[in-house]
C-alpha atoms as a PDB file:
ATOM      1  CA  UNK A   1     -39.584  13.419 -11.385  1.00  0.00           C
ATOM      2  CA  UNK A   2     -36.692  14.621 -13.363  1.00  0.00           C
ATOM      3  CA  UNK A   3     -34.640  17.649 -13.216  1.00  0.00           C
ATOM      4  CA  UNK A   4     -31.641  18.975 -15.303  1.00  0.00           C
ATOM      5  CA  UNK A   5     -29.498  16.802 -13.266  1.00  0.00           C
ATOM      6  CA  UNK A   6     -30.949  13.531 -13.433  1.00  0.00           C
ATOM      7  CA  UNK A   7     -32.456  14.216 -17.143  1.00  0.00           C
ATOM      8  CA  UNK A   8     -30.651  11.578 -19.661  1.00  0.00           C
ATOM      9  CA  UNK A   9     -27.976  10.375 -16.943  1.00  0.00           C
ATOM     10  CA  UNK A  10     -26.503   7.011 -16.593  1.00  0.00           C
ATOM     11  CA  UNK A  11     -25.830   5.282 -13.685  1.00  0.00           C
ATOM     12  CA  UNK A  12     -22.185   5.255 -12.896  1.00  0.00           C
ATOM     13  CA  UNK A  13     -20.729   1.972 -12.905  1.00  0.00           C
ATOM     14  CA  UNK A  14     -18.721   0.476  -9.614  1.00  0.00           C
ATOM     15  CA  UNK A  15     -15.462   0.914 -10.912  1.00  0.00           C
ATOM     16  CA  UNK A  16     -16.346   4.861 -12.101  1.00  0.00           C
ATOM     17  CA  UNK A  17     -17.553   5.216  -8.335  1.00  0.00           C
ATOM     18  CA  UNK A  18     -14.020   3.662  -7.236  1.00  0.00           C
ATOM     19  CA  UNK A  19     -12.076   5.923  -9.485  1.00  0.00           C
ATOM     20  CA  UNK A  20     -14.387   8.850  -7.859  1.00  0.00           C
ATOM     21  CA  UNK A  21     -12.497   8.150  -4.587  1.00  0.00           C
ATOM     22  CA  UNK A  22      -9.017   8.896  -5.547  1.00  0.00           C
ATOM     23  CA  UNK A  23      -7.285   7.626  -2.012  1.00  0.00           C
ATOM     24  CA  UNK A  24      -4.305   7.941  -3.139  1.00  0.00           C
ATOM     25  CA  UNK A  25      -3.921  10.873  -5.433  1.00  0.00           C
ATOM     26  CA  UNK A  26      -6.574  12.485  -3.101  1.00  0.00           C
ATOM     27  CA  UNK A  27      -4.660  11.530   0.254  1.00  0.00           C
ATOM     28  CA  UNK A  28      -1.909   9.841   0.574  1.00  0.00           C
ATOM     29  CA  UNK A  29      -0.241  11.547  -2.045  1.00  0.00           C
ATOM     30  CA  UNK A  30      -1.148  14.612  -0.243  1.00  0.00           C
ATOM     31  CA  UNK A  31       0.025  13.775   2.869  1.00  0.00           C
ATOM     32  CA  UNK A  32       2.947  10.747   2.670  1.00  0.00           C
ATOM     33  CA  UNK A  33       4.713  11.766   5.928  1.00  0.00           C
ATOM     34  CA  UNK A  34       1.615  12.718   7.711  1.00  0.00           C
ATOM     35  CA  UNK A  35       0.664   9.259   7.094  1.00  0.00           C
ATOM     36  CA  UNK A  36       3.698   7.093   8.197  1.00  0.00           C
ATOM     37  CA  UNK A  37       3.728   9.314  11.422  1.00  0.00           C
ATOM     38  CA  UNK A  38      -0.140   7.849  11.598  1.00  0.00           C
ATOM     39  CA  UNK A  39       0.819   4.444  10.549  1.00  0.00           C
ATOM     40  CA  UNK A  40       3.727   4.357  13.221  1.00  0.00           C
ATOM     41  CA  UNK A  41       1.579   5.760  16.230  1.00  0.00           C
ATOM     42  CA  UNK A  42      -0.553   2.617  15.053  1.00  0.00           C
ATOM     43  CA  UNK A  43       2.086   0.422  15.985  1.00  0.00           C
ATOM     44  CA  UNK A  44       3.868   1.810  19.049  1.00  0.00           C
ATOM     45  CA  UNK A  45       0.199   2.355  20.550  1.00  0.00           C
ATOM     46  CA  UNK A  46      -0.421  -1.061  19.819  1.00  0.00           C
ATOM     47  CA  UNK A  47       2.649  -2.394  21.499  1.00  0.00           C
ATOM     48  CA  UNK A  48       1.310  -0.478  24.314  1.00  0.00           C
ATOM     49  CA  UNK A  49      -2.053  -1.459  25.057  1.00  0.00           C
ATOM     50  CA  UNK A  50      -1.756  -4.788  23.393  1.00  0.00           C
ATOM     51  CA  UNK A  51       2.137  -6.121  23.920  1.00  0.00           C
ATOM     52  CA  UNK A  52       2.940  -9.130  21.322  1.00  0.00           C
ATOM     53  CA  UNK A  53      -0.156  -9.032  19.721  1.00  0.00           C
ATOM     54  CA  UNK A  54      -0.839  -8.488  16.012  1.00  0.00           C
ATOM     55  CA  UNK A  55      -1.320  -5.016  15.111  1.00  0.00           C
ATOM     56  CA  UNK A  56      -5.150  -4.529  15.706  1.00  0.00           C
ATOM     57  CA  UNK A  57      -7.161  -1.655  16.221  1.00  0.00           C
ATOM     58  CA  UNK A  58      -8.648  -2.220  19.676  1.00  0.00           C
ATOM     59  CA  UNK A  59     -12.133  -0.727  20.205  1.00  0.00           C
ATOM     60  CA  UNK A  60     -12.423  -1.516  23.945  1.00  0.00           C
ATOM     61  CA  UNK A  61      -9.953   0.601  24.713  1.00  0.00           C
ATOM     62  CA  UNK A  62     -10.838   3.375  22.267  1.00  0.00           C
ATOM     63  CA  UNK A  63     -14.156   5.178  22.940  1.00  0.00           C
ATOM     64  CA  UNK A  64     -13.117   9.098  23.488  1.00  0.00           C
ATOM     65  CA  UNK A  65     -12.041  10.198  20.377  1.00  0.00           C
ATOM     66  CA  UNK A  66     -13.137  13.858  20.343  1.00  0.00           C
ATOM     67  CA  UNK A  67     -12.059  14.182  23.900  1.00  0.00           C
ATOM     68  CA  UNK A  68      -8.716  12.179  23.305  1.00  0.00           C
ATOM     69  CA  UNK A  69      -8.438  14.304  20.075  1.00  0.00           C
ATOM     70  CA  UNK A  70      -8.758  17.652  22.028  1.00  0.00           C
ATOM     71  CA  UNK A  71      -6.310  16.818  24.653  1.00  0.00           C
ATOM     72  CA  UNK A  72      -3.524  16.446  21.936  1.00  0.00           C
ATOM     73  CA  UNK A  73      -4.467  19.460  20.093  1.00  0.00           C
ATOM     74  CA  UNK A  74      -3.369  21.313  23.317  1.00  0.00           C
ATOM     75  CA  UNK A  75      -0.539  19.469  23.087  1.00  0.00           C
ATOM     76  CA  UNK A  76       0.316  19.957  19.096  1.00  0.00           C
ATOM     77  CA  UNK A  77       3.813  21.085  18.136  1.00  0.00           C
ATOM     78  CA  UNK A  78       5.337  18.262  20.948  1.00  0.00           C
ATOM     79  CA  UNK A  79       5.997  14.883  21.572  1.00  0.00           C
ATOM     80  CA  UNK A  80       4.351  13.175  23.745  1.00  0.00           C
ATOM     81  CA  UNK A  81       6.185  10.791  26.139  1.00  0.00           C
ATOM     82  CA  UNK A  82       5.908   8.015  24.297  1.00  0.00           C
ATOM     83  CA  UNK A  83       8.161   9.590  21.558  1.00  0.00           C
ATOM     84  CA  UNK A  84       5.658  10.332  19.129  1.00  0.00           C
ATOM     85  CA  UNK A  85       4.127  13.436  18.278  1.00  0.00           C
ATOM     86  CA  UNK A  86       0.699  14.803  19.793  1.00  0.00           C
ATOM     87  CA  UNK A  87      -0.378  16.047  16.273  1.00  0.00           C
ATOM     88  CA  UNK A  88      -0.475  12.385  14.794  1.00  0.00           C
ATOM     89  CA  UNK A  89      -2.503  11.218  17.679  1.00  0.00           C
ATOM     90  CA  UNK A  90      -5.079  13.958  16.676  1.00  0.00           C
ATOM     91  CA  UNK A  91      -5.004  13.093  13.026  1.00  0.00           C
ATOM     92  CA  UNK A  92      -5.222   9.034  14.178  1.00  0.00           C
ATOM     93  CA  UNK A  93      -8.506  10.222  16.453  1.00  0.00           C
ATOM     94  CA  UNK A  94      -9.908  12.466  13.957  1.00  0.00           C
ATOM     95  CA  UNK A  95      -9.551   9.723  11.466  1.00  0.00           C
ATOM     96  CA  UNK A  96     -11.121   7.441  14.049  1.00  0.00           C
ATOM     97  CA  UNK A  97     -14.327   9.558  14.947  1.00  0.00           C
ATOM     98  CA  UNK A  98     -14.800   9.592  11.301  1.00  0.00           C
ATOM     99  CA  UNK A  99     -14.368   5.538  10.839  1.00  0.00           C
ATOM    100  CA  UNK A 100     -16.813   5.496  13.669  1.00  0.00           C
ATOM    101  CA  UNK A 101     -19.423   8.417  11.944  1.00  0.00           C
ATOM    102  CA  UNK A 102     -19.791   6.455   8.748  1.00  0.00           C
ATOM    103  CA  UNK A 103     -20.134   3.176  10.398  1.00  0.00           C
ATOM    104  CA  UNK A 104     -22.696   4.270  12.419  1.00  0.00           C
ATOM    105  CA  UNK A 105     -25.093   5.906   9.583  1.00  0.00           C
ATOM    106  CA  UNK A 106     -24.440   2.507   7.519  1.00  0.00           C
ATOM    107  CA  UNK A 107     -21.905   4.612   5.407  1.00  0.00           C
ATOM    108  CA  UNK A 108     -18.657   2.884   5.770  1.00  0.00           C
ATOM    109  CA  UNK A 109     -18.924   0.943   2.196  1.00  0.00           C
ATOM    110  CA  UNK A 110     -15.367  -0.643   3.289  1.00  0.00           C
ATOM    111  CA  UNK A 111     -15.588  -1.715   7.542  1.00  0.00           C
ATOM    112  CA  UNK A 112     -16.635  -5.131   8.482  1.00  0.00           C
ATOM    113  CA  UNK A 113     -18.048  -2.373  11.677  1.00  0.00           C
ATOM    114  CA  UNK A 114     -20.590  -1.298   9.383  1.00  0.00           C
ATOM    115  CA  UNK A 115     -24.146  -0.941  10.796  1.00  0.00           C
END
């Protein structure tokens, strides 16, 4: 069945889905310092839990995002003791729920974790 928005309409190629998806005019360029702060939490948590070892998300030790996320937001506005701020480990496990979310329904086109 056709309607008014499927009447006469081409598929869209891969590369007009890509440029759909603006990641970086759409989000980093958005947020560029919001980002490193993310980026840099990456790498002091992964000093942390994983000393010497290539920077690597670790999923065994990350299961409680939402919980992990709310117990920073009470936290937002400081830094945690670890010298970086609480808000960029809620951004890093909201990001991660949502990694997680569209892995799980088969929608992470990117993850090598897709279901």
């Amino acid at each position: 069945m056709t309607n008014k928005f499927t009447m006469n309409k081409k598929q869209p190629t891969e590369a007009e889905i890509r440029k759909g998806k603006p990641a970086f005019s759409g989000f980093l360029n958005y947020f560029p310092d919001a980002v490193m702060c993310v980026a840099n939490l990456s790498l002091v948590a992964n000093e942390q839990h994983n000393p010497g070892t290539e920077l690597h998300w670790d999923r065994s030790k990350s299961g409680d995002e939402k919980d992990a996320l709310v117990r920073h937001l009470l936290e937002a506005g400081k830094i945690d003791s670890d010298g970086v701020r609480h808000s960029a480990k809620c951004a890093w496990r909201a990001l991660a729920n949502l990694q997680k979310e569209l892995e799980k329904e088969g929608l992470a086109e990117i993850s090598e974790y897709n279901k």
